[in-house]
Protein backbone atom coordinates (compact mmCIF):
# COMPACT_ATOMS: atom_id res chain seq x y z
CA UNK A 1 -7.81 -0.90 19.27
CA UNK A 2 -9.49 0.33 15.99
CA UNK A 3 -5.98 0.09 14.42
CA UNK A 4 -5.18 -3.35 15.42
CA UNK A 5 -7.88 -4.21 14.22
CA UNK A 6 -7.25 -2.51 10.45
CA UNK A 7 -4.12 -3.98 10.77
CA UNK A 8 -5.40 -7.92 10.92
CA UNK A 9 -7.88 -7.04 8.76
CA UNK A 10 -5.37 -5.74 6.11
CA UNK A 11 -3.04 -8.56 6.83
CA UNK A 12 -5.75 -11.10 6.24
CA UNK A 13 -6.89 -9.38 3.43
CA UNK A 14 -3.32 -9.41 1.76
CA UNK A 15 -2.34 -12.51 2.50
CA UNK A 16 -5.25 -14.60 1.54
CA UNK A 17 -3.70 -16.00 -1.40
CA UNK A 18 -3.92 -19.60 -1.70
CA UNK A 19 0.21 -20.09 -1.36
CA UNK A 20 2.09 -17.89 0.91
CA UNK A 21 6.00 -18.60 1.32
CA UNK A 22 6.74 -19.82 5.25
CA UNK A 23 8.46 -16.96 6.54
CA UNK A 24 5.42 -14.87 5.19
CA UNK A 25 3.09 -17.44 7.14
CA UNK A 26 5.75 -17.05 10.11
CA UNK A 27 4.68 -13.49 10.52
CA UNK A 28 0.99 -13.76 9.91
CA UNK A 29 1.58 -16.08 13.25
CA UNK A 30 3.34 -13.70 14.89
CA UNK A 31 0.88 -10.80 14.28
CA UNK A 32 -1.99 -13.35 15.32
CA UNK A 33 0.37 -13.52 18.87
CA UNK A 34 0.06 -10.02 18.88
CA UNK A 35 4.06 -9.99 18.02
CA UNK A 36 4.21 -7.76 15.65
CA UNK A 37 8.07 -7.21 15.92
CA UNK A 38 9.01 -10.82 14.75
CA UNK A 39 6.69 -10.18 12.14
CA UNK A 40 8.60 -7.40 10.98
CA UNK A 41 12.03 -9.28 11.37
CA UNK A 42 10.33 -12.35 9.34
CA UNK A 43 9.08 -10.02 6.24
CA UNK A 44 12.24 -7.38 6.35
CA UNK A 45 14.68 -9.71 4.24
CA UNK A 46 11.54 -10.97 1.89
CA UNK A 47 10.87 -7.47 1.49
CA UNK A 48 14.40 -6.67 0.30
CA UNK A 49 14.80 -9.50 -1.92
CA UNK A 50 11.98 -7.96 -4.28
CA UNK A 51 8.76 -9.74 -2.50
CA UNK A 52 6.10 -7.19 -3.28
CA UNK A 53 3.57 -9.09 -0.11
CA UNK A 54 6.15 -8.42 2.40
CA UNK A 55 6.83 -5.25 1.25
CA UNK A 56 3.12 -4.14 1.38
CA UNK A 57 3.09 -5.66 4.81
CA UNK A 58 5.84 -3.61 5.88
CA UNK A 59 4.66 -0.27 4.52
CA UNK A 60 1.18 -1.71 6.88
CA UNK A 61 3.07 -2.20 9.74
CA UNK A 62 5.35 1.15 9.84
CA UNK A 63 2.47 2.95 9.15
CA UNK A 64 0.50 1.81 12.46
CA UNK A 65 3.75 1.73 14.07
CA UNK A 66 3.29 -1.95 14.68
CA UNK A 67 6.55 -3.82 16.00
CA UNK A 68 8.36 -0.63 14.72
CA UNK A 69 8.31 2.70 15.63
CA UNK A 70 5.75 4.50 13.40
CA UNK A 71 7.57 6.55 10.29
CA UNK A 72 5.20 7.46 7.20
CA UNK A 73 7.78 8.17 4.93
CA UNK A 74 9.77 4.50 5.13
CA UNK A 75 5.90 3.25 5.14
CA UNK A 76 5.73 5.15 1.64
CA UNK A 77 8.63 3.84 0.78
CA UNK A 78 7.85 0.27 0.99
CA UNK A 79 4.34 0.68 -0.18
CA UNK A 80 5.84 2.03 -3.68
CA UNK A 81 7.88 -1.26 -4.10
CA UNK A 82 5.51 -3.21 -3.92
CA UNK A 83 2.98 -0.92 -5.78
CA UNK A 84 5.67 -0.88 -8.73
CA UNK A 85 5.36 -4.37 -9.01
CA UNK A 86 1.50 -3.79 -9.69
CA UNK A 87 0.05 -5.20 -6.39
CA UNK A 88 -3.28 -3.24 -6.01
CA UNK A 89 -3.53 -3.08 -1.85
CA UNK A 90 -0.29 -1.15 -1.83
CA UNK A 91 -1.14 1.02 -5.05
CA UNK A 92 -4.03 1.72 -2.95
CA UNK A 93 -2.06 2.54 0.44
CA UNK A 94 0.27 4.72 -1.76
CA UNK A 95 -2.70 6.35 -3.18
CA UNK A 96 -4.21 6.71 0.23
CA UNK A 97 -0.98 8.43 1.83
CA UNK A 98 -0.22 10.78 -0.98
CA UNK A 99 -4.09 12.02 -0.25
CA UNK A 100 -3.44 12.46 3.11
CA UNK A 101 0.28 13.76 2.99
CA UNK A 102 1.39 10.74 5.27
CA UNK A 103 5.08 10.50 4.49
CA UNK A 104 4.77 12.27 1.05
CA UNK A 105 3.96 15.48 0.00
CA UNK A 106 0.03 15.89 -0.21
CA UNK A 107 -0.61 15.22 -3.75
CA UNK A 108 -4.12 14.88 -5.33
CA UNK A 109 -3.04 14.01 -8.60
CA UNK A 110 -0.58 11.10 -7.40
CA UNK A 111 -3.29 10.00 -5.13
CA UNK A 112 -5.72 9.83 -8.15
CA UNK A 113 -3.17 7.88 -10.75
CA UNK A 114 -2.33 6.00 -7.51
CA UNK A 115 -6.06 4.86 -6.57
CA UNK A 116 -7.10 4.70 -10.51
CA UNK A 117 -4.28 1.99 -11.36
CA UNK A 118 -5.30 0.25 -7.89
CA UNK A 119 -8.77 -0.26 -9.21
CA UNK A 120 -7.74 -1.41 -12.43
CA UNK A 121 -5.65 -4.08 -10.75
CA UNK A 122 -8.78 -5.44 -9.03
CA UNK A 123 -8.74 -3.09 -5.43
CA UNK A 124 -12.42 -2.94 -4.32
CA UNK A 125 -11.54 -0.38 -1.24
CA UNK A 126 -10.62 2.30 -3.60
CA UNK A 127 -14.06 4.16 -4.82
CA UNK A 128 -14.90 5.73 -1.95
CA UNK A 129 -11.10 7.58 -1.86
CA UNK A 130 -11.76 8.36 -6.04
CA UNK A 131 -15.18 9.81 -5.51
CA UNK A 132 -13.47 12.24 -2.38
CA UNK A 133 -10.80 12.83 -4.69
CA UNK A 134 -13.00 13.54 -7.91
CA UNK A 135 -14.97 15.75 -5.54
CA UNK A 136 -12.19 18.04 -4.55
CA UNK A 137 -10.08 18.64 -7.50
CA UNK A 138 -10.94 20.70 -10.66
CA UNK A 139 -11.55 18.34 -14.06
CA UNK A 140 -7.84 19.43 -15.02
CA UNK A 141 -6.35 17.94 -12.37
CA UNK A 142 -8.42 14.47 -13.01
CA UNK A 143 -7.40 14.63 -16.64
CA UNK A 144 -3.82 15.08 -15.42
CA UNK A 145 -4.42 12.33 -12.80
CA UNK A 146 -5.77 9.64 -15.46
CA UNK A 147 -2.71 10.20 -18.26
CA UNK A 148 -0.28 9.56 -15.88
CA UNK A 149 -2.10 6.44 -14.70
CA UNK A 150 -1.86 5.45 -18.58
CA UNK A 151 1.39 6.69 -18.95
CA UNK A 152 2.02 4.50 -15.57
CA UNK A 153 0.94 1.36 -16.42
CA UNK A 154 2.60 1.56 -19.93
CA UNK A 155 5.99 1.92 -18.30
CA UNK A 156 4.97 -1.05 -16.39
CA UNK A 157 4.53 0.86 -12.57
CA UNK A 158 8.18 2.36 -12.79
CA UNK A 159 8.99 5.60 -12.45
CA UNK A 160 5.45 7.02 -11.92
């Protein structure tokens, strides 16, 4: 129940921009009707054309495993589309699974240059991960962390 209810909270959160294209708004239905499988069919071929939203959703929903069976590293995957494109909720989610090791190697340093960009692109969920992260690894590492985040955003997201 708790992560449904992440899920519509994530999907509300990411799609509450003022125009949404109508097979993104077709899934957002869907995933109100608790179909969360013609969700996924409605964002797939968005997703795959370059749309950074439907990516993002998709990394959401193969991470919970919603409409599709679970798989953290094609969740990853999609996540670093869209977070290459510079949308902060899935720089975030990237940032959040290379801290946990969900579908990537655990990476503290990724997760920081991850989480850092995320913030500078406006993500207000991403503190509380930075402070656990600036907590747990030595000032090296958080040096390390914040040139590639520079060294990121200068190449424009690609290739971090």
């Amino acid at each position: 129940m708790r992560t449904l209810a992440i899920l519509n909270l994530s999907l509300l959160t990411l799609l509450s921009a003022p125009t949404l294209a109508a097979d993104l708004e077709n899934g957002l239905t869907a995933v109100r009707r608790g179909d969360y499988a013609t969700a996924v069919r409605e964002w797939t071929p968005l997703a795959e054309e370059g749309d950074a939203k439907a990516q993002a959703l998709l990394g959401l929903m193969y991470k919970n495993g919603a409409g599709v069976e679970q798989d953290y590293v094609v969740a990853a995957e999609w996540y670093r589309r869209a977070a290459e494109q510079g949308l902060a909720i899935a720089q975030f989610n990237l940032g959040l699974m290379y801290y946990k090791g969900d579908g990537v190697i655990q990476d503290y340093v990724q997760a920081h240059m991850w989480s850092n960009i995320a913030r500078s692109n406006g993500s207000e969920d991403v503190d509380k991960l930075l402070d656990t992260l600036e907590d747990i690894m030595p000032a090296s590492q958080i040096s390390e962390a914040q040139a590639a985040a520079r060294d990121c955003v200068a190449k424009d997201y690609k290739g971090c």
